[in-house]
Protein backbone atom coordinates (compact mmCIF):
# COMPACT_ATOMS: atom_id res chain seq x y z
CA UNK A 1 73.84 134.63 124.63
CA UNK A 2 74.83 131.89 122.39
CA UNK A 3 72.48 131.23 119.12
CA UNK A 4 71.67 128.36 117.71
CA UNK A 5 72.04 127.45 113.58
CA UNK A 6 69.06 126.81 111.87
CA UNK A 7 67.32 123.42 111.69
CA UNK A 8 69.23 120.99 110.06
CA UNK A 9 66.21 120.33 107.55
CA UNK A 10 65.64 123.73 106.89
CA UNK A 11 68.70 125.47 105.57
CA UNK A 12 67.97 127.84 102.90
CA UNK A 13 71.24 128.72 101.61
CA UNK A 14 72.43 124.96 101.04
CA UNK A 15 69.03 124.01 100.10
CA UNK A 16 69.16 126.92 97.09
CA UNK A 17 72.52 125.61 95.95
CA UNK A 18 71.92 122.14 95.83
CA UNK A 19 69.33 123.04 93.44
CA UNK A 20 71.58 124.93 91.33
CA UNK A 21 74.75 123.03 91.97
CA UNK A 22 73.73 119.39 92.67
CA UNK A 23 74.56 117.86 96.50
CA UNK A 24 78.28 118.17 96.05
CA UNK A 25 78.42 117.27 99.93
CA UNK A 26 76.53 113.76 99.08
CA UNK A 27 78.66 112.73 96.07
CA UNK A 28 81.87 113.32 97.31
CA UNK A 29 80.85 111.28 100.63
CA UNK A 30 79.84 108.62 98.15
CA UNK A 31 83.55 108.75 96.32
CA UNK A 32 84.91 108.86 100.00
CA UNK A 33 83.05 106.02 100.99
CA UNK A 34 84.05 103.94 98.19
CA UNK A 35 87.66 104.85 98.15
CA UNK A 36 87.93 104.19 101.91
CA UNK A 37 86.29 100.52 100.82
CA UNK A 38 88.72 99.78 98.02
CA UNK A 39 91.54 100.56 99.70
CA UNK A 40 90.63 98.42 102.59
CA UNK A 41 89.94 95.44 100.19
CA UNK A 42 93.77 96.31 98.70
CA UNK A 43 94.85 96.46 102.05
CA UNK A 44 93.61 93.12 102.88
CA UNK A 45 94.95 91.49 100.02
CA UNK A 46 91.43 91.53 97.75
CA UNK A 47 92.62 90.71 94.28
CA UNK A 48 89.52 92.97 93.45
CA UNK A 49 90.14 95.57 94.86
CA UNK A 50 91.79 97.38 91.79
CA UNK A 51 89.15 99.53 89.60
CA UNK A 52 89.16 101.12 86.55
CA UNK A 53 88.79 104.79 86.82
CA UNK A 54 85.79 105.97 85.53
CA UNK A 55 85.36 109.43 83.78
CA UNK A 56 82.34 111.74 84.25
């Protein structure tokens, strides 16, 4: 018998601790997403591709 998760739009757990914690999953996709973006502007010889780093 194999059992299927829960559906994907109702997850308790994770929905409880993205209350508490914030979406840590969605912000570090974000950061991903940008770094992956930057360095393939470096890569490709974008003069603007350099950024400050920002502090939270």
């Amino acid at each position: 018998m194999t059992s299927h998760p829960p559906a994907k739009d109702h997850l308790p757990v994770y929905d409880g601790l993205v209350r508490e914690r914030g979406d840590v999953v969605a912000e570090v996709r974000e950061v991903a997403e940008r770094t992956l973006d930057q360095a393939r502007r470096g890569l490709a010889g974008d003069p603007g591709a350099r950024q400050e780093r920002t502090s939270r």
